[in-house]
PDB file of N, CA and C in Angstrom:
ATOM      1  N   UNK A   1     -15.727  -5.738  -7.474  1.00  0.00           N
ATOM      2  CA  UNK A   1     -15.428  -4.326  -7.562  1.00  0.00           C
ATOM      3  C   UNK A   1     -14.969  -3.774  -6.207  1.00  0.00           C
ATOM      4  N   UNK A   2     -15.502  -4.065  -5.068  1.00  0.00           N
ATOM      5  CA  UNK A   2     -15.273  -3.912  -3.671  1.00  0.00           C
ATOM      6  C   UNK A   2     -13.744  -3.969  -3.205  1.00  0.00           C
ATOM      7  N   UNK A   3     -12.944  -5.048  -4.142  1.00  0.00           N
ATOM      8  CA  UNK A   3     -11.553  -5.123  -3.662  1.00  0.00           C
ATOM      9  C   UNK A   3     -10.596  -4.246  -4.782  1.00  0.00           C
ATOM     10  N   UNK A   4     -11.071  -3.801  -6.043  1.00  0.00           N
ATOM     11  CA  UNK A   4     -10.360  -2.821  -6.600  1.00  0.00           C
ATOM     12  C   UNK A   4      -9.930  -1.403  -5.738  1.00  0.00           C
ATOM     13  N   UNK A   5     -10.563  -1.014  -5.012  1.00  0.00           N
ATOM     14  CA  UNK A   5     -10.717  -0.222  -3.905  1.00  0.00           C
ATOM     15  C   UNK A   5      -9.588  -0.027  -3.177  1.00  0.00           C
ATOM     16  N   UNK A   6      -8.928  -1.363  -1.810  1.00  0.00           N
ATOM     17  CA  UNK A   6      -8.192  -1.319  -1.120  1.00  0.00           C
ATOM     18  C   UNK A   6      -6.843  -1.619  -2.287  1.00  0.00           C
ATOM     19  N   UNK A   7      -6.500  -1.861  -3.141  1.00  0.00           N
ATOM     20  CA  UNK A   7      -5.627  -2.794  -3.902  1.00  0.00           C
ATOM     21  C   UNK A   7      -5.206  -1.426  -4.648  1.00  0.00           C
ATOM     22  N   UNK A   8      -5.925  -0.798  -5.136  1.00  0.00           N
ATOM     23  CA  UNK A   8      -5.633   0.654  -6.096  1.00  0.00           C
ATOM     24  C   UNK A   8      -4.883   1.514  -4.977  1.00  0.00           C
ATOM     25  N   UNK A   9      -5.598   1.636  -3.996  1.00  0.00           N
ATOM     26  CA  UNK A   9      -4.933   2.637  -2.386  1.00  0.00           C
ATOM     27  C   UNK A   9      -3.733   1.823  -2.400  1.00  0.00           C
ATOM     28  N   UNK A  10      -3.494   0.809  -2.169  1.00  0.00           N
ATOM     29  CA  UNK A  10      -2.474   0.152  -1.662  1.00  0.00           C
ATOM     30  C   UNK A  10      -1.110   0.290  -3.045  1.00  0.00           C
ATOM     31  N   UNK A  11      -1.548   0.526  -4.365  1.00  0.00           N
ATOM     32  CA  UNK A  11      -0.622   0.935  -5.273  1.00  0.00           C
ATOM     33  C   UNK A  11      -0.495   2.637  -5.174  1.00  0.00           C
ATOM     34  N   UNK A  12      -1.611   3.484  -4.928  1.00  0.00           N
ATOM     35  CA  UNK A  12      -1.108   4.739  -4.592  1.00  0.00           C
ATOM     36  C   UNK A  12      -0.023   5.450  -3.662  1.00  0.00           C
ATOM     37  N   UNK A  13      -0.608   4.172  -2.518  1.00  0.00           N
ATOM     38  CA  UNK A  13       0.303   4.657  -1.103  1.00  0.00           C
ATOM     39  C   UNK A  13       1.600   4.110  -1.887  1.00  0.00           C
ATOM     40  N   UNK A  14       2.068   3.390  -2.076  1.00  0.00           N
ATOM     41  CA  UNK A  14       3.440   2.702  -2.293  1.00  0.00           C
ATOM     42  C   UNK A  14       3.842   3.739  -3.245  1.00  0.00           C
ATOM     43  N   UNK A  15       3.811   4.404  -4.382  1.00  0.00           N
ATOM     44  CA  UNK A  15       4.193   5.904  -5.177  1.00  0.00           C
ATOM     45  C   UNK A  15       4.226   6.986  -4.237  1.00  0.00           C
ATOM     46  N   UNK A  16       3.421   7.014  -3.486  1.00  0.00           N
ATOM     47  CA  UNK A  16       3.650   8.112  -2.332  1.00  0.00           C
ATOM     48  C   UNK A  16       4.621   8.107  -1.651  1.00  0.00           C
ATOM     49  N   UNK A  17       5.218   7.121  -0.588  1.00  0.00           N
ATOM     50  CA  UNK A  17       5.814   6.760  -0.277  1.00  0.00           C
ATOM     51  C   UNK A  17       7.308   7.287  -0.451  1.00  0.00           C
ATOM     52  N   UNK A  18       6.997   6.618  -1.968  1.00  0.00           N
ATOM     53  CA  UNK A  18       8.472   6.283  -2.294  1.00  0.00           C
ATOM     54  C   UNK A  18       9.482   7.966  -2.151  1.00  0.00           C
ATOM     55  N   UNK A  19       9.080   9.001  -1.944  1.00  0.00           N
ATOM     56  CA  UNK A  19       9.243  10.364  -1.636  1.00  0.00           C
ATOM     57  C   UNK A  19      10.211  10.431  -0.695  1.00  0.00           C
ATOM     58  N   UNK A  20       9.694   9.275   0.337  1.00  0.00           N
ATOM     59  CA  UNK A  20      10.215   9.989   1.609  1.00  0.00           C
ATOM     60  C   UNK A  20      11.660   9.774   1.524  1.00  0.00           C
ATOM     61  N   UNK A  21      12.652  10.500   2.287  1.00  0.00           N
ATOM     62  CA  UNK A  21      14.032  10.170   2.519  1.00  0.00           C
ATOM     63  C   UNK A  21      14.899   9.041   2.714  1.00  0.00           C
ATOM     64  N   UNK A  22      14.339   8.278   3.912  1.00  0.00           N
ATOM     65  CA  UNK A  22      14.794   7.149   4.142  1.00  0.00           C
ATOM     66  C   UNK A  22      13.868   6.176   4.659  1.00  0.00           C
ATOM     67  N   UNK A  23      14.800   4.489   4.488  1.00  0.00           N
ATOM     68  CA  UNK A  23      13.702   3.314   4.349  1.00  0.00           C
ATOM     69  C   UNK A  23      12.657   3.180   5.875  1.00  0.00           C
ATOM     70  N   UNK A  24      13.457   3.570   6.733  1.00  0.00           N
ATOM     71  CA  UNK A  24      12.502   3.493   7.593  1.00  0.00           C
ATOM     72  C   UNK A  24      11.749   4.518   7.896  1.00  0.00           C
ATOM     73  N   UNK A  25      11.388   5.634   7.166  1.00  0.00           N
ATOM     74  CA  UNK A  25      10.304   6.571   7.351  1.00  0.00           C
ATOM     75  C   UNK A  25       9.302   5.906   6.134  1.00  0.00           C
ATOM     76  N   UNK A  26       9.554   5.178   4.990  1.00  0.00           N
ATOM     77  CA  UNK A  26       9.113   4.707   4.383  1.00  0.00           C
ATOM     78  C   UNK A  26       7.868   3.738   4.768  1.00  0.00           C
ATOM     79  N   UNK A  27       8.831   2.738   5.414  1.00  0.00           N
ATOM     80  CA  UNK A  27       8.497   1.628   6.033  1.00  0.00           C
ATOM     81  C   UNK A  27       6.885   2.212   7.080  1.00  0.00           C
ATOM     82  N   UNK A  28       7.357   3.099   8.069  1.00  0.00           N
ATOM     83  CA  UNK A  28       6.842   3.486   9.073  1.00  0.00           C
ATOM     84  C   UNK A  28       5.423   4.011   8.417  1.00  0.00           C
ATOM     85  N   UNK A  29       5.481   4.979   7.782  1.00  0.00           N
ATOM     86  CA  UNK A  29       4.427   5.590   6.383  1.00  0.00           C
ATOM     87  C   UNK A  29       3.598   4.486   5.991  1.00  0.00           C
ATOM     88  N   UNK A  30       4.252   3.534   5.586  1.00  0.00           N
ATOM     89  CA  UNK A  30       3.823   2.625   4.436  1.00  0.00           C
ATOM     90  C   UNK A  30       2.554   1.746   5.690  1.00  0.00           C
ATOM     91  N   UNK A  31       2.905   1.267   7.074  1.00  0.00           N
ATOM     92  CA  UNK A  31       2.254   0.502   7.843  1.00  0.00           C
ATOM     93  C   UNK A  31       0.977   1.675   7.926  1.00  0.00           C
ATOM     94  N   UNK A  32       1.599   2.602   8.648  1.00  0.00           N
ATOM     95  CA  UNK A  32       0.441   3.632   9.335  1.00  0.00           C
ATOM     96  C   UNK A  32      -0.502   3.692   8.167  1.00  0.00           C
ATOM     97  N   UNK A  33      -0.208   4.180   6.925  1.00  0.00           N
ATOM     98  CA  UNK A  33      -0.883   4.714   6.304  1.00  0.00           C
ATOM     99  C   UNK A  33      -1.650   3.759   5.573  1.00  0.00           C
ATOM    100  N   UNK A  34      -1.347   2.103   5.764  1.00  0.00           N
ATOM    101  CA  UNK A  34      -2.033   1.025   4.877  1.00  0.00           C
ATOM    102  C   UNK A  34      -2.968   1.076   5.831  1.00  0.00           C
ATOM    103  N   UNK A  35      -3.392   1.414   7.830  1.00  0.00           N
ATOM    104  CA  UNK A  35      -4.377   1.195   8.320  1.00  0.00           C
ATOM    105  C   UNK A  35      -5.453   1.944   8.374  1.00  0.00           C
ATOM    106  N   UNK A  36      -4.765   3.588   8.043  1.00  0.00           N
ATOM    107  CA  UNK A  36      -5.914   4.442   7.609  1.00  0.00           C
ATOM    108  C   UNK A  36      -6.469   4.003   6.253  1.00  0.00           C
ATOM    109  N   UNK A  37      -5.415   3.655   4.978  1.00  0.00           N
ATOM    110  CA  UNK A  37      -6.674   4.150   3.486  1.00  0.00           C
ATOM    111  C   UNK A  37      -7.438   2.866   3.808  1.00  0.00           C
ATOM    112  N   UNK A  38      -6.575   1.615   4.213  1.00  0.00           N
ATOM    113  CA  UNK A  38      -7.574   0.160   4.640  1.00  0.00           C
ATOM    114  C   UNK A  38      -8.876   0.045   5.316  1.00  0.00           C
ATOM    115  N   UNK A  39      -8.880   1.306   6.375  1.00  0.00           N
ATOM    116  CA  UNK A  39     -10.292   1.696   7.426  1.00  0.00           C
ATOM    117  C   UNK A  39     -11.113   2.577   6.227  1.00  0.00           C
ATOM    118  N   UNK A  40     -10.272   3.180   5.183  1.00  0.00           N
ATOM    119  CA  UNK A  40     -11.472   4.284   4.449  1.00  0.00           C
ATOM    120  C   UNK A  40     -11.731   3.249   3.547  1.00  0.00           C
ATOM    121  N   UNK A  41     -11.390   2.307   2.945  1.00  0.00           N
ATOM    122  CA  UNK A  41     -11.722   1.161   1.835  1.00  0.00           C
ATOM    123  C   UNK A  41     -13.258   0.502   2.427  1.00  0.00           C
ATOM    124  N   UNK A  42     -13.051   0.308   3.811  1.00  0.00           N
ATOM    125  CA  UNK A  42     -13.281  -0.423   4.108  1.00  0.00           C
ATOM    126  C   UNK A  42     -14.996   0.144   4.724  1.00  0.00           C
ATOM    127  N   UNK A  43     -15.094   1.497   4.900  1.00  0.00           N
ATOM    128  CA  UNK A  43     -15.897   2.425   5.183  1.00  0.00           C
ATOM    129  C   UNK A  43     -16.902   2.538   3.805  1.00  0.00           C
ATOM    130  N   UNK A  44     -15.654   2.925   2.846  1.00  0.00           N
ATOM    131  CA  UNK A  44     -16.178   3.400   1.540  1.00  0.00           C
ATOM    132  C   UNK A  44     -17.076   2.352   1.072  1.00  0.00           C
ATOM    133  N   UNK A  45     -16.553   1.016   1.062  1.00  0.00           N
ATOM    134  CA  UNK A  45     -17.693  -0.364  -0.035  1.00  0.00           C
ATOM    135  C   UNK A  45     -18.644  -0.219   0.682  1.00  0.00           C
ATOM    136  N   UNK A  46     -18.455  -0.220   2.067  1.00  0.00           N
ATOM    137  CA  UNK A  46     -20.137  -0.297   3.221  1.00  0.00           C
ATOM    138  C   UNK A  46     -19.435  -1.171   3.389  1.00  0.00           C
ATOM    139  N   UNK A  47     -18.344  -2.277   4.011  1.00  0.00           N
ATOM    140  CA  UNK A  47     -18.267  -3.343   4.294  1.00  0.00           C
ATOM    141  C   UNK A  47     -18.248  -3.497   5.811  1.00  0.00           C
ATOM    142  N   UNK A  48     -17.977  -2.223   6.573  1.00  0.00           N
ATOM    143  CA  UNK A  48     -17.987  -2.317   7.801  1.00  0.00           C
ATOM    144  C   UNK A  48     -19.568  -2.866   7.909  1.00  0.00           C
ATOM    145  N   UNK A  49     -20.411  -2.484   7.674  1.00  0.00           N
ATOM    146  CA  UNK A  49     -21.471  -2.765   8.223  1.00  0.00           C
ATOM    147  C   UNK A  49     -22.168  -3.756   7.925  1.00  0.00           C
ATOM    148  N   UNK A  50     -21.327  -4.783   7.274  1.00  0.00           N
ATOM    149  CA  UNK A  50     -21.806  -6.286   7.217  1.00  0.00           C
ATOM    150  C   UNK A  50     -21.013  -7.070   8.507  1.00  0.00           C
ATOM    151  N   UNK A  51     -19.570  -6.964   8.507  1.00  0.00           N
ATOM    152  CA  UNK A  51     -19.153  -7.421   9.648  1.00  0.00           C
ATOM    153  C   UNK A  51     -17.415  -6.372   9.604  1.00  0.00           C
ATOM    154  N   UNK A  52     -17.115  -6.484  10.573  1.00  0.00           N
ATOM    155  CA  UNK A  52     -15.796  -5.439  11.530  1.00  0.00           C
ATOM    156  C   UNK A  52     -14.907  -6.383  10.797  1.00  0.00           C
ATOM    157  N   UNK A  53     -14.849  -7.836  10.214  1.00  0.00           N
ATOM    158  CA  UNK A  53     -13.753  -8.334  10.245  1.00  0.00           C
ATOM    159  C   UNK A  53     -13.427  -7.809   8.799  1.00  0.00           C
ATOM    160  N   UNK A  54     -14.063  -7.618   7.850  1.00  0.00           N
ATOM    161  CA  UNK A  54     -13.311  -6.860   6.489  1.00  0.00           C
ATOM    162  C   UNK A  54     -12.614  -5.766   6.860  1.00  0.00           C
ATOM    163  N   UNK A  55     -12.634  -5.119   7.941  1.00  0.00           N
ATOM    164  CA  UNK A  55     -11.488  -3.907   8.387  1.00  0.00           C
ATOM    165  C   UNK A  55     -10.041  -4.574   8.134  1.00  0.00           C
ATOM    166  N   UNK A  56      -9.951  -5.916   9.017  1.00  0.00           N
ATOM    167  CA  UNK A  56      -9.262  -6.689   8.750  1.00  0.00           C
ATOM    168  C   UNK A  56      -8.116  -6.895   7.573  1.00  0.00           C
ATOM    169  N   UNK A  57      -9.267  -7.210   6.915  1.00  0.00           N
ATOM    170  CA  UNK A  57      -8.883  -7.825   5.817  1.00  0.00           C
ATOM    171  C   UNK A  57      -8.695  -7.192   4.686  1.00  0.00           C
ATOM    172  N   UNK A  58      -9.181  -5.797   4.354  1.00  0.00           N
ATOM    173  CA  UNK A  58      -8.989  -4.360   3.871  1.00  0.00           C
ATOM    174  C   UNK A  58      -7.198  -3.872   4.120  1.00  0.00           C
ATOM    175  N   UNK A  59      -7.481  -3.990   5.520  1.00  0.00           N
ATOM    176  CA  UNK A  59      -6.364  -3.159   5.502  1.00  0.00           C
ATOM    177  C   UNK A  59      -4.653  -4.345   5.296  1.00  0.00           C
ATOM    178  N   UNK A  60      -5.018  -5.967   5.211  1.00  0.00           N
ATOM    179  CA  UNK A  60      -4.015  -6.662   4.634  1.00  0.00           C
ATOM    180  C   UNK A  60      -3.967  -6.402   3.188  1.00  0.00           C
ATOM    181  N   UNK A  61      -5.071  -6.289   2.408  1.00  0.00           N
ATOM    182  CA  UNK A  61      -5.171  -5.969   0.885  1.00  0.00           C
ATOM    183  C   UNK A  61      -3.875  -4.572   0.753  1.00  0.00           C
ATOM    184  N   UNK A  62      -4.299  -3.510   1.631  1.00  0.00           N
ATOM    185  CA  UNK A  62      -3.838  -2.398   0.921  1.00  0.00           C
ATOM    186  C   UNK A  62      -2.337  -2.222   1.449  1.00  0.00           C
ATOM    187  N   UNK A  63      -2.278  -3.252   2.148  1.00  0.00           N
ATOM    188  CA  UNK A  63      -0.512  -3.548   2.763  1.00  0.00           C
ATOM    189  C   UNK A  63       0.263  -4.512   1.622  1.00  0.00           C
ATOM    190  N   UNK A  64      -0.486  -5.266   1.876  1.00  0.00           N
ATOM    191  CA  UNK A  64       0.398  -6.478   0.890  1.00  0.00           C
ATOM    192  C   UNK A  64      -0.051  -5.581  -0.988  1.00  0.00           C
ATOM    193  N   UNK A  65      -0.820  -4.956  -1.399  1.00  0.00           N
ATOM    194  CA  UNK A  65      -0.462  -4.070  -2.968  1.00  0.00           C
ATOM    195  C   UNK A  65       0.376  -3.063  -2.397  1.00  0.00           C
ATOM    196  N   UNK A  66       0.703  -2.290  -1.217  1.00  0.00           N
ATOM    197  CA  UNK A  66       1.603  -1.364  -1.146  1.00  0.00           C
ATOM    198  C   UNK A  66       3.053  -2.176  -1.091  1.00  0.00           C
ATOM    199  N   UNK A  67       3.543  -3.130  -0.346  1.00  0.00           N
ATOM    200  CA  UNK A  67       4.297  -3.750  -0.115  1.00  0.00           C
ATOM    201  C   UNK A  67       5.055  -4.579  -1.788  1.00  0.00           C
ATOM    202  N   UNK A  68       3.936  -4.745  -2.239  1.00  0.00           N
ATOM    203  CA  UNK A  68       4.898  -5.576  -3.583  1.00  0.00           C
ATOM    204  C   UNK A  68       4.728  -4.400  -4.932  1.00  0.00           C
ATOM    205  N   UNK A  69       4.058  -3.548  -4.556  1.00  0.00           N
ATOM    206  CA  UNK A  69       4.388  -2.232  -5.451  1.00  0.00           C
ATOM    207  C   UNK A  69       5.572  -1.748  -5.360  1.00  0.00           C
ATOM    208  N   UNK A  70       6.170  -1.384  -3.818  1.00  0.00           N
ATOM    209  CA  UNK A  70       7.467  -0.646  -3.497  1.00  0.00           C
ATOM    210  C   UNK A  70       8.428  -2.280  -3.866  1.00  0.00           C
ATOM    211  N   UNK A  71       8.332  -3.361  -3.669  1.00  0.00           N
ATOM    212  CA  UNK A  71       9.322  -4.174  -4.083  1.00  0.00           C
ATOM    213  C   UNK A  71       9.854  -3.945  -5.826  1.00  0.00           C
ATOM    214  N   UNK A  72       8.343  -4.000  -6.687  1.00  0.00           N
ATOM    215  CA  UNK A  72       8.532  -3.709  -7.942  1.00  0.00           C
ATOM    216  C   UNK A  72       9.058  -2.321  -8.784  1.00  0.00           C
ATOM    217  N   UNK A  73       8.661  -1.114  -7.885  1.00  0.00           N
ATOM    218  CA  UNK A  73       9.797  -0.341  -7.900  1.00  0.00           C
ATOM    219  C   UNK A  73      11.320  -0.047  -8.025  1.00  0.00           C
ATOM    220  N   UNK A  74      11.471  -0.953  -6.209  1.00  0.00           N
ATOM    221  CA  UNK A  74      12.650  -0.986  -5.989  1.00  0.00           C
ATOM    222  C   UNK A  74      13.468  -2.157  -7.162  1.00  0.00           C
ATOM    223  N   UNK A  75      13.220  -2.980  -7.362  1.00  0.00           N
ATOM    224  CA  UNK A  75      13.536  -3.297  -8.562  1.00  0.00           C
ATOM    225  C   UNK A  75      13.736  -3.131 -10.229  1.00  0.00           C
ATOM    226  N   UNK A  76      12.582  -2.399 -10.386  1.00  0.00           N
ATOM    227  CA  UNK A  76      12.784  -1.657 -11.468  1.00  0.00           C
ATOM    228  C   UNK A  76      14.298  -0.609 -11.624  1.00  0.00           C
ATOM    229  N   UNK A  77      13.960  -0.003 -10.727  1.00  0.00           N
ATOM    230  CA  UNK A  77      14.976   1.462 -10.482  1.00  0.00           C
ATOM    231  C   UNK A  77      16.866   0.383 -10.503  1.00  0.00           C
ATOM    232  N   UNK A  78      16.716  -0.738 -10.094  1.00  0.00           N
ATOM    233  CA  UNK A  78      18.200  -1.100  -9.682  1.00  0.00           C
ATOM    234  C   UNK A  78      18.301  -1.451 -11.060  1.00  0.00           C
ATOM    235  N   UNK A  79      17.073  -1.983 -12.070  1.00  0.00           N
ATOM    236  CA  UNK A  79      17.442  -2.741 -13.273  1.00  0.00           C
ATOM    237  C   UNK A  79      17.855  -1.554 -14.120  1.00  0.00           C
ATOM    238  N   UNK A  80      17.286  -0.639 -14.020  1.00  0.00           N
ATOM    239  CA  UNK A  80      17.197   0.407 -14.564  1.00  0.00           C
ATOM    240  C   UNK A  80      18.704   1.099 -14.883  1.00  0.00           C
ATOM    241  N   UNK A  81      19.691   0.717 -13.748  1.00  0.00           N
ATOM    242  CA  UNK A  81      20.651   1.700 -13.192  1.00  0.00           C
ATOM    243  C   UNK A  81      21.922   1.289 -13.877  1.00  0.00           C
ATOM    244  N   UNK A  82      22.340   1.675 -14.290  1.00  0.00           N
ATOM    245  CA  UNK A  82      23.783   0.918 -15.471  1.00  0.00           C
ATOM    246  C   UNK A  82      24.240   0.675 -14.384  1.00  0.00           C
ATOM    247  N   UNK A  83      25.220  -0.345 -14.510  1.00  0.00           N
ATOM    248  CA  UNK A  83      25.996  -0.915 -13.823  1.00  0.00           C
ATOM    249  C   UNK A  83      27.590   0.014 -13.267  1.00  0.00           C
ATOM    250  N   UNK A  84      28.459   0.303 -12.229  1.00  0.00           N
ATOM    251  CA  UNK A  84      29.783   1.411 -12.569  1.00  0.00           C
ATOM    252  C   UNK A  84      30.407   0.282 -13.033  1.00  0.00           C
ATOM    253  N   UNK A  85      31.519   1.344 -13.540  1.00  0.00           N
ATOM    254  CA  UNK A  85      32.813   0.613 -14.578  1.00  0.00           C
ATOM    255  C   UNK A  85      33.899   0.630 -13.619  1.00  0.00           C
TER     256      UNK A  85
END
């Protein structure tokens, strides 16, 4: 249950995201903001206080579900898009 947590953040942030204007404010968003919800994931289970290294490893969870969320997006949307004539 502990990793539903960073993995759900990490599909929120990537919908959030997807707002912004351009890819590299995206991009930029998408890092910063996987190390904050990753530090609150990581706050929230109590895992800090078994050991510092699930900060770690929290905040790769909520990068790598933000990261292949916005891929599956960005894919969707191109499949999505009729082709021009």
């Amino acid at each position: 249950m502990h990793e539903f947590i960073p993995l759900a953040a990490g599909v929120i942030l990537a919908l959030l995201v997807q707002r912004l204007p351009t890819t590299s404010h995206r991009l930029v968003a998408l890092v910063l903001l996987s190390i904050i919800f990753g530090a609150t994931a990581t706050i929230i289970t109590g895992e800090i206080f078994v050991s510092p290294a699930y900060l770690a490893f929290d905040i790769a969870q909520v990068l790598f579900a933000a990261s292949a969320t916005t891929l599956l997006v960005a894919w969707m949307r191109r499949w999505r898009t009729p082709p021009l004539r």
